[in-house]
Protein backbone atom coordinates (compact mmCIF):
# COMPACT_ATOMS: atom_id res chain seq x y z
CA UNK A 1 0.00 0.00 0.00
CA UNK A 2 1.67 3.38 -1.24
CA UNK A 3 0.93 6.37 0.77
CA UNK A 4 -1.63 8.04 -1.39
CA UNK A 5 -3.51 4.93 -1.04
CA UNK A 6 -3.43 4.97 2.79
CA UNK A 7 -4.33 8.99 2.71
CA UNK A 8 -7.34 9.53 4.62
CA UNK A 9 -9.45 12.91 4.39
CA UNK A 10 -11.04 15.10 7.13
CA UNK A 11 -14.68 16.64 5.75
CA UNK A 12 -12.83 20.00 5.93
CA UNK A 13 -10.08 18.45 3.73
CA UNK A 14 -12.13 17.13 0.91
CA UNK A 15 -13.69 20.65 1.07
CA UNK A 16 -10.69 22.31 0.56
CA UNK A 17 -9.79 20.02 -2.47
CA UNK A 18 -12.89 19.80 -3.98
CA UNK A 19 -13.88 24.03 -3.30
CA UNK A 20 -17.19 22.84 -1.79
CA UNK A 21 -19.23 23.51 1.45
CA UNK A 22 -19.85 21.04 4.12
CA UNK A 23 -23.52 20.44 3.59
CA UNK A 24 -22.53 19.65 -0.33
CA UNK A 25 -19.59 17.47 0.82
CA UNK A 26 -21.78 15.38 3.25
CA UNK A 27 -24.54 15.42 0.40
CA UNK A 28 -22.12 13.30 -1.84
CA UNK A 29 -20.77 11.23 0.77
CA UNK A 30 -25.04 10.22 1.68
CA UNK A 31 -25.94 8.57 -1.50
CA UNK A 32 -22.48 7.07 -1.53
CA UNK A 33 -20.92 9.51 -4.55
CA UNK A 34 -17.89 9.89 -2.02
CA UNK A 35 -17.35 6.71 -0.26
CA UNK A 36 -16.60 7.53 3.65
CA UNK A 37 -15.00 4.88 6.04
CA UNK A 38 -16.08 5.27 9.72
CA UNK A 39 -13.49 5.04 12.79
CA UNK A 40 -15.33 5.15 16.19
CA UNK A 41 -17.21 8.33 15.03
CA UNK A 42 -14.92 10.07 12.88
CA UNK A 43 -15.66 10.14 9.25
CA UNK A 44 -12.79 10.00 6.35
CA UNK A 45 -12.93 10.10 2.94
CA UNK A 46 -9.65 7.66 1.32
CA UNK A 47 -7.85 10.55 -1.32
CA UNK A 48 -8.38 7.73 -3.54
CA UNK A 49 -12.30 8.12 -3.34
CA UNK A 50 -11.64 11.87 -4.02
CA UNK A 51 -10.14 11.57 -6.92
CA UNK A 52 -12.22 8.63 -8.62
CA UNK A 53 -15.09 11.16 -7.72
CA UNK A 54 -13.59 13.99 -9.57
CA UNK A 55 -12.77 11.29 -13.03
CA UNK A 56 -15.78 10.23 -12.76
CA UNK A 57 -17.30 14.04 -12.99
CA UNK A 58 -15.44 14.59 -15.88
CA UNK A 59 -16.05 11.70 -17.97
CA UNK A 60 -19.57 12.19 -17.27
CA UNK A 61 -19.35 15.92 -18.47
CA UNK A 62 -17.85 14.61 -21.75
């Protein structure tokens, strides 16, 4: 496992990277757009997930 593969996001990270507000960030990560893992009762989002997220917008803007 590299260490962009073991990079896990804050909410307040993927924010940053993705230039969106917390409500919209938490709206992708509910229907499972941005998939979360759960420790105790922290939420992070794997860098990994952020960026398939992002190909995935594009392609779909194509």
């Amino acid at each position: 496992m590299t260490t962009a593969t073991a990079e896990l996001l804050t909410v307040p990270e993927v924010m940053a990277r993705l230039k969106l507000g917390r409500s919209t960030v938490y709206d992708l990560i509910r229907p499972r757009r941005l998939t979360p893992i759960t420790i105790g009762r922290a939420r992070r989002v794997p860098a990994d997930a952020v960026r398939d997220f992002i190909t995935h917008e594009i392609e779909a803007a194509a």
